[in-house]
PDB file of N, CA and C in Angstrom:
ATOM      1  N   UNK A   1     -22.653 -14.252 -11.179  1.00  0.00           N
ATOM      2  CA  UNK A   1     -21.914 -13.093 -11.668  1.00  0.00           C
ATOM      3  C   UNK A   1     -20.589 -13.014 -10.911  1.00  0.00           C
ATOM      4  N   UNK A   2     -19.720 -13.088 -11.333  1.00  0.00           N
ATOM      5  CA  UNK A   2     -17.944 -13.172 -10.772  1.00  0.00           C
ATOM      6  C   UNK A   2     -18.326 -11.658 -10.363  1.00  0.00           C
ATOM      7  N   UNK A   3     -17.397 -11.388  -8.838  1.00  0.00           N
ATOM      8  CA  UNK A   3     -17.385 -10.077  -8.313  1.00  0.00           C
ATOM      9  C   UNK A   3     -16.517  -9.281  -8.997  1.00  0.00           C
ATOM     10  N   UNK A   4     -16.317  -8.841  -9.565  1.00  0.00           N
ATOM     11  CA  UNK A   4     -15.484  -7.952 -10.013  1.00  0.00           C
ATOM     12  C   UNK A   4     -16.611  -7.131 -11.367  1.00  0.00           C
ATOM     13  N   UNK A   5     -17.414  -8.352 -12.011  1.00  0.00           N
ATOM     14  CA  UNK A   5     -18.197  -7.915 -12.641  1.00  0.00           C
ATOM     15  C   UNK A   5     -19.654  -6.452 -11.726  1.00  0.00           C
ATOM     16  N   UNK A   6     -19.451  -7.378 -10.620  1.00  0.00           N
ATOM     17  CA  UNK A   6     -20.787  -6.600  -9.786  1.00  0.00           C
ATOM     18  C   UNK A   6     -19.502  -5.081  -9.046  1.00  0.00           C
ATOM     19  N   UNK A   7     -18.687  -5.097  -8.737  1.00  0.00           N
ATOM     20  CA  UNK A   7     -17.659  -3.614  -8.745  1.00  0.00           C
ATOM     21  C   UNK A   7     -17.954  -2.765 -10.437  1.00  0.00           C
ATOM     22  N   UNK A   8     -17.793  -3.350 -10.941  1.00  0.00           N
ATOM     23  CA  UNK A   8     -18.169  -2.526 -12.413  1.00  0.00           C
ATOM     24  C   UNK A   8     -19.657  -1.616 -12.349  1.00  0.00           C
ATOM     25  N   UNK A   9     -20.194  -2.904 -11.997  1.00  0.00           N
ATOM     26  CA  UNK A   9     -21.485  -2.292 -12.570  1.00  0.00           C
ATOM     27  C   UNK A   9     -22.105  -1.636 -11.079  1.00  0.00           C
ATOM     28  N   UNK A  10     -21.576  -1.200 -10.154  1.00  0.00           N
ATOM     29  CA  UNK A  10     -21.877   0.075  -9.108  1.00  0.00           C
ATOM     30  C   UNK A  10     -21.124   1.327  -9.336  1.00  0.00           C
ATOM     31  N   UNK A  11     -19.495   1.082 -10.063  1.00  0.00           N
ATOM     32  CA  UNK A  11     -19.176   2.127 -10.150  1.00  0.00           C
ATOM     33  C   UNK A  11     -19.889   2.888 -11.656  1.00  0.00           C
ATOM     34  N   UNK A  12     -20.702   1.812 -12.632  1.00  0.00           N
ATOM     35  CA  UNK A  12     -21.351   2.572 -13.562  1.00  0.00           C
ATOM     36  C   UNK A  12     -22.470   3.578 -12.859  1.00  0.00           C
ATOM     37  N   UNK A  13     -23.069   2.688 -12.053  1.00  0.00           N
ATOM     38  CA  UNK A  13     -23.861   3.746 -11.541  1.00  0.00           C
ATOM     39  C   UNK A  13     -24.047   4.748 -10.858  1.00  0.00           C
ATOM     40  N   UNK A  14     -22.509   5.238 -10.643  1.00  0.00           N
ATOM     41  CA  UNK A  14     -21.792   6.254 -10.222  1.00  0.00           C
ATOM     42  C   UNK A  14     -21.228   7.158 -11.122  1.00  0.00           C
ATOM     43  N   UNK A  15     -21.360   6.906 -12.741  1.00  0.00           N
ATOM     44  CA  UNK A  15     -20.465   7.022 -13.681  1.00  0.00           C
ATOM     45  C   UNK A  15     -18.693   7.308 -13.823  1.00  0.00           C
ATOM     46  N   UNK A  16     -18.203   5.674 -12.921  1.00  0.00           N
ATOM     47  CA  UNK A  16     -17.252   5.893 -12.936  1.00  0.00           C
ATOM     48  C   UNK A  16     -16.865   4.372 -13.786  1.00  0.00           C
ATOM     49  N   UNK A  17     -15.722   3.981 -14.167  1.00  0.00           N
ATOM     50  CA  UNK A  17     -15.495   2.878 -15.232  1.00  0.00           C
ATOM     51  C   UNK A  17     -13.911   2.479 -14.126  1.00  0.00           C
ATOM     52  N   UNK A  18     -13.774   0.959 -13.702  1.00  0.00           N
ATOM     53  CA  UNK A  18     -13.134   0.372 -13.545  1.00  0.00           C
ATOM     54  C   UNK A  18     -11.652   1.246 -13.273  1.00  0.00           C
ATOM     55  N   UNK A  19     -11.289   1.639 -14.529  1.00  0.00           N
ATOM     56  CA  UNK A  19      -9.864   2.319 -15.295  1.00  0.00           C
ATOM     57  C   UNK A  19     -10.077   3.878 -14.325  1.00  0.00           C
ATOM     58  N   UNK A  20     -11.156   4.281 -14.304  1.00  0.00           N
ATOM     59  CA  UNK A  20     -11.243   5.090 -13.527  1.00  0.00           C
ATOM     60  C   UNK A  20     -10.899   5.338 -12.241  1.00  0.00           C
ATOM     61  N   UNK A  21     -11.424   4.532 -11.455  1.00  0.00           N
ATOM     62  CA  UNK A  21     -11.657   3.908  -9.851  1.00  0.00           C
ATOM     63  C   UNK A  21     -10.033   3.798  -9.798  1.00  0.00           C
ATOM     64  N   UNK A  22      -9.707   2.912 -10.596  1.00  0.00           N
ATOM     65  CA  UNK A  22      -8.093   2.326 -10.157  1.00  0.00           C
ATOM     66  C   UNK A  22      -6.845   3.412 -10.224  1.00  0.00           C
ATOM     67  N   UNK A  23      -7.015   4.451 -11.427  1.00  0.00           N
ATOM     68  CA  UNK A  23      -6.286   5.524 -11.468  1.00  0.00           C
ATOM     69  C   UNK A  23      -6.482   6.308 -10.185  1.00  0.00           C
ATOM     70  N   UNK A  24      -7.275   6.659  -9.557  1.00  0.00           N
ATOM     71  CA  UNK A  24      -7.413   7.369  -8.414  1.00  0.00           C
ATOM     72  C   UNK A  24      -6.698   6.372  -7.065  1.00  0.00           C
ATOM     73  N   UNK A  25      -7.312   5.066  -7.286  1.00  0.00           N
ATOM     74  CA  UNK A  25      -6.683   4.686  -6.289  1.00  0.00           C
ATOM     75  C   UNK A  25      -5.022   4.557  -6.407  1.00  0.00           C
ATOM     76  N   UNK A  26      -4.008   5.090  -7.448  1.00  0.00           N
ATOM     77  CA  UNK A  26      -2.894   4.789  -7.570  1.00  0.00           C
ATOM     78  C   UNK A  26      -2.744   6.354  -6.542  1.00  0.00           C
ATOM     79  N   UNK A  27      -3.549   7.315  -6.447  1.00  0.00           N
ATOM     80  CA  UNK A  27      -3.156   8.538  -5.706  1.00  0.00           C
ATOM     81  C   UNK A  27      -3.077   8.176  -4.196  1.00  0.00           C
ATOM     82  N   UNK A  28      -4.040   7.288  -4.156  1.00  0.00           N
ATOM     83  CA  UNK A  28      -4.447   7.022  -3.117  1.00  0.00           C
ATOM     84  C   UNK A  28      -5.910   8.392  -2.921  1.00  0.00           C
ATOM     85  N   UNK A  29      -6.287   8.531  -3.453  1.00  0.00           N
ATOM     86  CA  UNK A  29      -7.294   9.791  -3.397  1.00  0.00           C
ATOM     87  C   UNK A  29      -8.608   8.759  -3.945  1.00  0.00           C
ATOM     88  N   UNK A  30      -9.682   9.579  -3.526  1.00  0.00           N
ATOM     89  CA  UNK A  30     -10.839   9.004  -4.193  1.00  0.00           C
ATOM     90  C   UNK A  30     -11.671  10.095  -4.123  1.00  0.00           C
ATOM     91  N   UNK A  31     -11.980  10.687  -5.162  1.00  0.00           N
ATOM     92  CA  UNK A  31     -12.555  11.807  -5.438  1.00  0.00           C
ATOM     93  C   UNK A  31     -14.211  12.175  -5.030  1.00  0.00           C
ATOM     94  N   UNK A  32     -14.534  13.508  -4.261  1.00  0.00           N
ATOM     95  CA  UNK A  32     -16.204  12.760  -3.857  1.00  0.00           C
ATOM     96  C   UNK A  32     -16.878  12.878  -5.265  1.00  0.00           C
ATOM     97  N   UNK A  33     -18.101  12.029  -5.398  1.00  0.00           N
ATOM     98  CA  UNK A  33     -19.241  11.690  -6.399  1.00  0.00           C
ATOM     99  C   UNK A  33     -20.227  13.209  -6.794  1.00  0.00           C
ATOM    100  N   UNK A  34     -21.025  13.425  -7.149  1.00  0.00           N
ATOM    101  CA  UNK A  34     -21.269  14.435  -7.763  1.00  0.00           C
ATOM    102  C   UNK A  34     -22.513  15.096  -6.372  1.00  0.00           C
ATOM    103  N   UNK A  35     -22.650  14.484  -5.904  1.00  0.00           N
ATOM    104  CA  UNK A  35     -23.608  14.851  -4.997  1.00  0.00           C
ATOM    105  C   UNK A  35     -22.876  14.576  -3.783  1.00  0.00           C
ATOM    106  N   UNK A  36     -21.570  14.687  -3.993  1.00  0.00           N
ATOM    107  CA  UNK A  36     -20.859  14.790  -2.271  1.00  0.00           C
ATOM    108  C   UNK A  36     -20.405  13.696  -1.626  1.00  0.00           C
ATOM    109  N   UNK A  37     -20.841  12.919  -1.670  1.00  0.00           N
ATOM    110  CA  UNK A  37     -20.898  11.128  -0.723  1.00  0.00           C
ATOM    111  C   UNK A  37     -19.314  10.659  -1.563  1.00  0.00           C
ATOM    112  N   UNK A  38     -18.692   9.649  -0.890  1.00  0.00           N
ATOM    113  CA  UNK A  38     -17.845   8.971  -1.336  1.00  0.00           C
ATOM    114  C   UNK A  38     -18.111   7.741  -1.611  1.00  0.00           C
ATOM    115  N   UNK A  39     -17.186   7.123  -1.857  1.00  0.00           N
ATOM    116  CA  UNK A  39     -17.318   5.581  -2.221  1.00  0.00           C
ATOM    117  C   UNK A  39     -16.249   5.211  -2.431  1.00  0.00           C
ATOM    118  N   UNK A  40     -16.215   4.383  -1.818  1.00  0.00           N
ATOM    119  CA  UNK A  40     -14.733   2.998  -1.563  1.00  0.00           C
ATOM    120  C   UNK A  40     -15.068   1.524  -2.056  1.00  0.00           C
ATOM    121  N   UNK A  41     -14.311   0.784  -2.897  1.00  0.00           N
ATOM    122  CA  UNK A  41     -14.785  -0.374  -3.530  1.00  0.00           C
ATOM    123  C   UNK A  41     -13.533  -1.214  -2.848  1.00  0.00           C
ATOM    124  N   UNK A  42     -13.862  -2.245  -2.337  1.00  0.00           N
ATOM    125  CA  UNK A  42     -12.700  -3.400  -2.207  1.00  0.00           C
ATOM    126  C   UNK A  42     -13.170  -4.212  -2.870  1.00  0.00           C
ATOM    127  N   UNK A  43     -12.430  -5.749  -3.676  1.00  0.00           N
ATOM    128  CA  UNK A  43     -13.009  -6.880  -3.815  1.00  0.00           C
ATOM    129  C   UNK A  43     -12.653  -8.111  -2.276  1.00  0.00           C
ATOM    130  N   UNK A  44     -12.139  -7.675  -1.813  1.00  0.00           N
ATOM    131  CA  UNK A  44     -11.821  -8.550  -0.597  1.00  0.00           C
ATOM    132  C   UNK A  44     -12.656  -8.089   0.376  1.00  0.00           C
ATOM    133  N   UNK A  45     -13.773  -8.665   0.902  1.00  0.00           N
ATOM    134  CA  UNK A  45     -14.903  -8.717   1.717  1.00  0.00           C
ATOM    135  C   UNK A  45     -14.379  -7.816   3.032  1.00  0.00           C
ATOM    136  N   UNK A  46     -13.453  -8.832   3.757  1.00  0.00           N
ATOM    137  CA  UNK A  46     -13.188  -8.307   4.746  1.00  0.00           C
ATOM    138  C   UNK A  46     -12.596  -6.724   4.991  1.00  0.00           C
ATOM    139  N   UNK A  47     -11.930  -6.587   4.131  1.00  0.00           N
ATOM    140  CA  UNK A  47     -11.145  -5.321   4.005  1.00  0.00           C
ATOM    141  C   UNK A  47     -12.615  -4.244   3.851  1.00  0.00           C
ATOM    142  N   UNK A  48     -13.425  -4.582   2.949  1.00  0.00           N
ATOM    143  CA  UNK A  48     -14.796  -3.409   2.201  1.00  0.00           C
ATOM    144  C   UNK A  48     -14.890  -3.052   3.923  1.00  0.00           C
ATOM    145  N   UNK A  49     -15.762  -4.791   4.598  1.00  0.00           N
ATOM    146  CA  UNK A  49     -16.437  -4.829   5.913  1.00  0.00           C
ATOM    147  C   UNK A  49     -15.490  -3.585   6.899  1.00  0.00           C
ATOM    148  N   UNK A  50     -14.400  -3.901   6.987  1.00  0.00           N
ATOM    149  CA  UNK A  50     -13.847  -2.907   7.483  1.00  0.00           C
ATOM    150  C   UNK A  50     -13.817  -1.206   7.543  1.00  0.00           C
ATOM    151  N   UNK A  51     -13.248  -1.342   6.443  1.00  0.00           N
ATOM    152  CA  UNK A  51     -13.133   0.176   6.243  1.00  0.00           C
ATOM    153  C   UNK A  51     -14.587   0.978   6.490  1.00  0.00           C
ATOM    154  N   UNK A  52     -15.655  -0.074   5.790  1.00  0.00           N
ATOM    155  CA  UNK A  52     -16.818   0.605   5.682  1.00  0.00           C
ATOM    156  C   UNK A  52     -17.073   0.968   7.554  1.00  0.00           C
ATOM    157  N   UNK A  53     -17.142   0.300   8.539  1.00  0.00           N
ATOM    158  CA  UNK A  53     -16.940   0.492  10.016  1.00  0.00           C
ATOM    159  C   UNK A  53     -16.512   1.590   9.956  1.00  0.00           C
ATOM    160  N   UNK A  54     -15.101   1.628  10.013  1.00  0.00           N
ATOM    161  CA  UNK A  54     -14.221   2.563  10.360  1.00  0.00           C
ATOM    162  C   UNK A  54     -14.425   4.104   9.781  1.00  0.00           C
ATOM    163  N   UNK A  55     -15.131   4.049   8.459  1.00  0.00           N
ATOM    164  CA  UNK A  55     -15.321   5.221   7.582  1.00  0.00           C
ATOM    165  C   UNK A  55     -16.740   5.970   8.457  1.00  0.00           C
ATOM    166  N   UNK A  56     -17.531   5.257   9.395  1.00  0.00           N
ATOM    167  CA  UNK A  56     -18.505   5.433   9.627  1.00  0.00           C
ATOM    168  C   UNK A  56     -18.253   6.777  10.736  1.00  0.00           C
ATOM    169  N   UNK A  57     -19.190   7.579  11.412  1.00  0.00           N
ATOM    170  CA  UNK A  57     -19.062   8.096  12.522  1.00  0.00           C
ATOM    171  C   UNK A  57     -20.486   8.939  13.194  1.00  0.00           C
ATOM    172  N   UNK A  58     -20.374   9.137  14.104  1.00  0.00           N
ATOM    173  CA  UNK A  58     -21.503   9.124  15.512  1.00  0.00           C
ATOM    174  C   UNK A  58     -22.941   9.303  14.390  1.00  0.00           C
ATOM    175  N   UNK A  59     -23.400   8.346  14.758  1.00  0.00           N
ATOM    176  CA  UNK A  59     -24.766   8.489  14.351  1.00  0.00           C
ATOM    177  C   UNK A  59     -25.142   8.605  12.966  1.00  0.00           C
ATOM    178  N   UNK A  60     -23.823   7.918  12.240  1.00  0.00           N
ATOM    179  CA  UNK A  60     -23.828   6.891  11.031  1.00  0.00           C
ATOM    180  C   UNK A  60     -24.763   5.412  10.869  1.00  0.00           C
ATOM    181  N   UNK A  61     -24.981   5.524   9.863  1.00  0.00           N
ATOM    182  CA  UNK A  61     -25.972   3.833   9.831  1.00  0.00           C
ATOM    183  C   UNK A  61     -24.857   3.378   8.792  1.00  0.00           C
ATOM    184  N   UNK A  62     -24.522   2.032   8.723  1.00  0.00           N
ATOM    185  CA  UNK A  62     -23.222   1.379   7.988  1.00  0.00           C
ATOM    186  C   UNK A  62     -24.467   0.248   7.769  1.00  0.00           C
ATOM    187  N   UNK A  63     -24.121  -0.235   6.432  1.00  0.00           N
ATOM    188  CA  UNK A  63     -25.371  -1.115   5.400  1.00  0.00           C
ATOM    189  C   UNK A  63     -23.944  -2.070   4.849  1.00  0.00           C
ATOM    190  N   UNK A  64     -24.005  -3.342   5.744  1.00  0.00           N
ATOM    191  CA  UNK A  64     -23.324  -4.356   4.514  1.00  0.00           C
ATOM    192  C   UNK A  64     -24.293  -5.442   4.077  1.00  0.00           C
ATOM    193  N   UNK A  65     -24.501  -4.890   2.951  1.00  0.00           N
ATOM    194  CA  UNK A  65     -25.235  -5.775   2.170  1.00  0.00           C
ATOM    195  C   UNK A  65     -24.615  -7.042   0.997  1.00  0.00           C
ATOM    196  N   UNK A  66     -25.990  -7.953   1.106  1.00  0.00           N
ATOM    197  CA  UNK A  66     -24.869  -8.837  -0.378  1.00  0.00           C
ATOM    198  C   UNK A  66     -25.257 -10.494  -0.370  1.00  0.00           C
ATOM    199  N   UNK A  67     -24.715 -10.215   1.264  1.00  0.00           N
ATOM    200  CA  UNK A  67     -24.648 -12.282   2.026  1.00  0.00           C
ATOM    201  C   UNK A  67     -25.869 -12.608   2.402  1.00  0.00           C
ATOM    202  N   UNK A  68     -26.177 -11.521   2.984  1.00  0.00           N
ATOM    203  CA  UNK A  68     -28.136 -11.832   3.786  1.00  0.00           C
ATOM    204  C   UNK A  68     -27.402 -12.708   5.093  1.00  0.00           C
ATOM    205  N   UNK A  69     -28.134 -13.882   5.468  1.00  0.00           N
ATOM    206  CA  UNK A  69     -27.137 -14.835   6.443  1.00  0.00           C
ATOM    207  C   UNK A  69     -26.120 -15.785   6.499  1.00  0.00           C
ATOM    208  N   UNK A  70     -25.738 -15.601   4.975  1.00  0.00           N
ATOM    209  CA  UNK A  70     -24.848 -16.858   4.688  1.00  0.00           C
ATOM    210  C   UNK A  70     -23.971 -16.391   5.726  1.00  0.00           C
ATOM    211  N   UNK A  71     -22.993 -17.275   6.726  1.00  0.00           N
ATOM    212  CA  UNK A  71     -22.221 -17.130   7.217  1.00  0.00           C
ATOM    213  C   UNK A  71     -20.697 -17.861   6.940  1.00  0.00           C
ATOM    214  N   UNK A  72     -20.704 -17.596   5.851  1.00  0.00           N
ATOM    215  CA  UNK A  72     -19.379 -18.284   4.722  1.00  0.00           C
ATOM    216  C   UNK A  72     -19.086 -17.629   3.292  1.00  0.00           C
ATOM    217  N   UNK A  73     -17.831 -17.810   3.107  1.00  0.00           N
ATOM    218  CA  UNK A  73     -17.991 -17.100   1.913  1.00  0.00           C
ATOM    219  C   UNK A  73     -16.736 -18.233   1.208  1.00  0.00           C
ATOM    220  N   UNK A  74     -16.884 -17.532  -0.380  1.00  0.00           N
ATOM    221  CA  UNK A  74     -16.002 -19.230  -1.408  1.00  0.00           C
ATOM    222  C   UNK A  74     -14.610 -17.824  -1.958  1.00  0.00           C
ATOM    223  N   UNK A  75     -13.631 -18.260  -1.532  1.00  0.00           N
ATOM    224  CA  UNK A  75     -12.643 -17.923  -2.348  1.00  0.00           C
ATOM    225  C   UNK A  75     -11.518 -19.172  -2.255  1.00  0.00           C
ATOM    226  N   UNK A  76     -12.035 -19.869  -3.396  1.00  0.00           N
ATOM    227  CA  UNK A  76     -11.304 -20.736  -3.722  1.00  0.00           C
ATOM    228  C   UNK A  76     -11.759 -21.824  -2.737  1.00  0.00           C
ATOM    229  N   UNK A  77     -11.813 -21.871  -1.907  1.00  0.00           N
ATOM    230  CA  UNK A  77     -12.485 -22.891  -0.503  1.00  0.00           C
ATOM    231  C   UNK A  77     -13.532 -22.243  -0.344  1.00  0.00           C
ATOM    232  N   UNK A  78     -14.700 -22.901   0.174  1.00  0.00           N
ATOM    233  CA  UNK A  78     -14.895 -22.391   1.219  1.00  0.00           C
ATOM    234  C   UNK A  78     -14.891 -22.054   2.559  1.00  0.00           C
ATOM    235  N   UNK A  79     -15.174 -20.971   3.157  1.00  0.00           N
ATOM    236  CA  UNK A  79     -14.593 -20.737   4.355  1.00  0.00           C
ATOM    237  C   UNK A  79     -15.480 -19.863   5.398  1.00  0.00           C
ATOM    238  N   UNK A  80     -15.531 -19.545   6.747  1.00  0.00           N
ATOM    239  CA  UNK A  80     -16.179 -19.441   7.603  1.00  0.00           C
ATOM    240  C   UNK A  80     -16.294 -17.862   7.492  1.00  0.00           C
ATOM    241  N   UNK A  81     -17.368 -17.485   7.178  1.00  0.00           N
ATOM    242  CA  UNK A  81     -17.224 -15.065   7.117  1.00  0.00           C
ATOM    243  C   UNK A  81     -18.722 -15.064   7.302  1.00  0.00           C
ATOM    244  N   UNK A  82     -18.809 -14.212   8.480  1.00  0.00           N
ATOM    245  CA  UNK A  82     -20.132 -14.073   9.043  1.00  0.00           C
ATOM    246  C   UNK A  82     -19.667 -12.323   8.940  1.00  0.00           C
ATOM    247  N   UNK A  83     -20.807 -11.506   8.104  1.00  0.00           N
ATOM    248  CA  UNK A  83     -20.388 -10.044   8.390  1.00  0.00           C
ATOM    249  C   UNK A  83     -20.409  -9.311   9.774  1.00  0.00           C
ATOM    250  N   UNK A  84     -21.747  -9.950  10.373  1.00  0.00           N
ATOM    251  CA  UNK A  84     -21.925  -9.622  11.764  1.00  0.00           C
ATOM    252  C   UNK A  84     -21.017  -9.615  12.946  1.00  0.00           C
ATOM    253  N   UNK A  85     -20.598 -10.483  12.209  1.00  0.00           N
ATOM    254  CA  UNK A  85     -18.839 -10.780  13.861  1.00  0.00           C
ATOM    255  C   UNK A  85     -18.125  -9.920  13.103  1.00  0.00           C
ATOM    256  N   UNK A  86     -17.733 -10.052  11.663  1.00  0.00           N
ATOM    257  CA  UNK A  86     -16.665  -8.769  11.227  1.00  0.00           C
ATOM    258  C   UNK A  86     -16.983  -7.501  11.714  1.00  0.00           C
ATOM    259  N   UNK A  87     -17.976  -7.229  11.922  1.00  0.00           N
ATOM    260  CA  UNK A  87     -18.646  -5.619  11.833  1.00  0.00           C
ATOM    261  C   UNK A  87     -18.520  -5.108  13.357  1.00  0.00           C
ATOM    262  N   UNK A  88     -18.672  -6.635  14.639  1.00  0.00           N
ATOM    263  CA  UNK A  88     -18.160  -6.423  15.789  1.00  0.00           C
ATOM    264  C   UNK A  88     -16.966  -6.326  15.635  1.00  0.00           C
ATOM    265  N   UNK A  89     -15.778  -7.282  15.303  1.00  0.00           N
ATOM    266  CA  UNK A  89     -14.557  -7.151  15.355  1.00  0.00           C
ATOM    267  C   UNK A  89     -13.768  -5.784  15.059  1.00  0.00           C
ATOM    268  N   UNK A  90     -14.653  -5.490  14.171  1.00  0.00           N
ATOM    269  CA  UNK A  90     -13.902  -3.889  13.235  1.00  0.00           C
ATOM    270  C   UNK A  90     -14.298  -2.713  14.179  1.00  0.00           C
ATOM    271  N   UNK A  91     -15.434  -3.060  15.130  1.00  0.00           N
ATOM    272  CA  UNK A  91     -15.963  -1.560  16.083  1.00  0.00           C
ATOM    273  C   UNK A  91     -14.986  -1.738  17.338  1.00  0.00           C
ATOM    274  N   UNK A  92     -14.640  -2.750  17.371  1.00  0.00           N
ATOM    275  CA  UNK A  92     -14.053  -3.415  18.352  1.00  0.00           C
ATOM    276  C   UNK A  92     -11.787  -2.048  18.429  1.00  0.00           C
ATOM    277  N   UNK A  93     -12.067  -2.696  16.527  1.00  0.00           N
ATOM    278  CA  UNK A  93     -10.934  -2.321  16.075  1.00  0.00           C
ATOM    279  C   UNK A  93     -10.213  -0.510  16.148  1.00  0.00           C
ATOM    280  N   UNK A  94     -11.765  -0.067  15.860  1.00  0.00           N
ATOM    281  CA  UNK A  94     -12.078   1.506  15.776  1.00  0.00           C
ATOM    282  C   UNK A  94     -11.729   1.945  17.015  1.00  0.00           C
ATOM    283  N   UNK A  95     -12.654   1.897  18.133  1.00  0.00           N
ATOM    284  CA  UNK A  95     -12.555   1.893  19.189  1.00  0.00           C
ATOM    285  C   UNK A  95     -11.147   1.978  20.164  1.00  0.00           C
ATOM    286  N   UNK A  96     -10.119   1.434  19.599  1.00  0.00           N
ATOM    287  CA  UNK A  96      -9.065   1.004  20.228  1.00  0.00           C
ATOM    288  C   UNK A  96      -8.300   2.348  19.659  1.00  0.00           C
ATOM    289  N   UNK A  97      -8.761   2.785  18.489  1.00  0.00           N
ATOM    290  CA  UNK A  97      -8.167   3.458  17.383  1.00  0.00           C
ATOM    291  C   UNK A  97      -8.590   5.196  17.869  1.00  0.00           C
ATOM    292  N   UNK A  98      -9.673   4.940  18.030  1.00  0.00           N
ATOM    293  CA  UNK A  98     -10.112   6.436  18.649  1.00  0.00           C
ATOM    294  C   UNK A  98      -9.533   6.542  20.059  1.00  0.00           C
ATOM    295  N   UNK A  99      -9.714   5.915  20.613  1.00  0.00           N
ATOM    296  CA  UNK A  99      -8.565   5.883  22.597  1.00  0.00           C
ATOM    297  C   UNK A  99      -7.312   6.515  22.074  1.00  0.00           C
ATOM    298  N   UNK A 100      -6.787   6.005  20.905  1.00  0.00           N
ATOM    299  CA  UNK A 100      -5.635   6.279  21.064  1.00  0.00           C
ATOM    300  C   UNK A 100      -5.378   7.449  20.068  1.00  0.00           C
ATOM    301  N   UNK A 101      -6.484   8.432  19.654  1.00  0.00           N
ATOM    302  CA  UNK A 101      -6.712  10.089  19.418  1.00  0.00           C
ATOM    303  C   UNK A 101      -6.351   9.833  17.888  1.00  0.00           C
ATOM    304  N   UNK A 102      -6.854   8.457  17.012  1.00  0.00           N
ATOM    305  CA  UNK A 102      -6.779   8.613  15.393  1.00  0.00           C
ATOM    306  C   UNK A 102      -8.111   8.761  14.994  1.00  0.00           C
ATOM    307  N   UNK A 103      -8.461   9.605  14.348  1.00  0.00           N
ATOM    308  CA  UNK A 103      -9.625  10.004  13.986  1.00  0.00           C
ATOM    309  C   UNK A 103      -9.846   9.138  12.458  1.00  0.00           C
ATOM    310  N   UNK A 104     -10.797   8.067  12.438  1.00  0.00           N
ATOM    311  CA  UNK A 104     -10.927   7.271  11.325  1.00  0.00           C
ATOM    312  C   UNK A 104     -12.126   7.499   9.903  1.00  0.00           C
ATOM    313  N   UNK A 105     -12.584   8.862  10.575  1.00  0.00           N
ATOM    314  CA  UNK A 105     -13.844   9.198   9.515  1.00  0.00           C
ATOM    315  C   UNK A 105     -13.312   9.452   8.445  1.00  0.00           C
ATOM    316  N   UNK A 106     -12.308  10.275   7.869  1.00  0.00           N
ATOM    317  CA  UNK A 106     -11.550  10.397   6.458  1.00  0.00           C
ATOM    318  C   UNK A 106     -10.986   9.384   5.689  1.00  0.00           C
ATOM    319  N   UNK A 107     -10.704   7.788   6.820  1.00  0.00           N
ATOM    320  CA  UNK A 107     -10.575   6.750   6.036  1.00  0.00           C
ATOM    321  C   UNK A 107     -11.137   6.488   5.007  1.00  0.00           C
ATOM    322  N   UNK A 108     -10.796   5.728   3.422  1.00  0.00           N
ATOM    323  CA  UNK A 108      -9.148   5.821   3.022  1.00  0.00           C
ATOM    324  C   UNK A 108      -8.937   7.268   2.337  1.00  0.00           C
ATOM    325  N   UNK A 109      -9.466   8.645   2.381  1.00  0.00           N
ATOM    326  CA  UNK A 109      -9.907   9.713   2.092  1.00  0.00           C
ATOM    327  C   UNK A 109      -8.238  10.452   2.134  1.00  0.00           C
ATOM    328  N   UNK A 110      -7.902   9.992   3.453  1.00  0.00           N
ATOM    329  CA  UNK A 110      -6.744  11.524   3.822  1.00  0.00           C
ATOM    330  C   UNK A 110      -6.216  10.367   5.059  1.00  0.00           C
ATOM    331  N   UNK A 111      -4.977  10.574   4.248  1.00  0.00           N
ATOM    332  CA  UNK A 111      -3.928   9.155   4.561  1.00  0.00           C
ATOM    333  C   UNK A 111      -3.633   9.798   6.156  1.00  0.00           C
ATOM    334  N   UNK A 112      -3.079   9.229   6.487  1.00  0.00           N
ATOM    335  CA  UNK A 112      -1.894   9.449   8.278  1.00  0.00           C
ATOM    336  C   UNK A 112      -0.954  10.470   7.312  1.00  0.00           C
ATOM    337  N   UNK A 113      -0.814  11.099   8.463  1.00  0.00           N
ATOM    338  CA  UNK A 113       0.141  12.160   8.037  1.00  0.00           C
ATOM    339  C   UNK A 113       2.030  11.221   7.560  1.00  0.00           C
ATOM    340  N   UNK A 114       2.291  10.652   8.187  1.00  0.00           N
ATOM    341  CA  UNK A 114       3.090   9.516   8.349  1.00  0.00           C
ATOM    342  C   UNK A 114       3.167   9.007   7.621  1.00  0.00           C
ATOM    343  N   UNK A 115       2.301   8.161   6.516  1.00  0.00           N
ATOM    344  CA  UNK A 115       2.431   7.751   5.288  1.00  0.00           C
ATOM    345  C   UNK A 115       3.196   8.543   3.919  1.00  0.00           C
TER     346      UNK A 115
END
């Protein structure tokens, strides 16, 4: 199943449609789901792996699911993506981010004031 097909069919089960998802993201807004929770779709692995970290906070459980242990992934090559080192790298990333008093739980929710 090409990924973009498997983004479709989570935001159906959200009842949201592709055309949907993308109009919001032109706000940069992403509206919460009907029962409160959000949801952020990337097709670029690393970026999801990320944000999903960063979106997390104290005594959050963060679920990247998908790879199981493959520690590679194919875009166009294949190439070396272990989620587990991303998921260090990105707490790694947070971390540096909170020291320095940016609060990352509203990520991509409620931009930097600055933007």
């Amino acid at each position: 199943m090409p990924k973009l097909d498997i983004l479709d069919d989570i935001l159906a089960g959200v009842g949201w449609t592709m055309q949907d998802y993308l109009k919001h993201g032109e706000n940069d807004y992403y509206p919460p789901l009907p029962n409160g929770h959000r949801l952020f779709l990337h097709d670029i692995r690393r970026v999801a792996v990320r944000c999903a970290v960063a979106m997390g906070e104290e005594g959050d459980m963060v679920v990247v699911a998908g790879k199981g242990h493959e520690t590679y992934q194919i875009e166009g090559e294949k190439e070396f993506f272990d989620d587990r080192e991303e998921c260090l790298e990105a707490l790694q990333y947070v971390d540096e981010l909170h020291q320095a008093g940016i609060d990352t739980s509203e990520f991509p929710w409620r931009l930097p004031e600055s933007h």
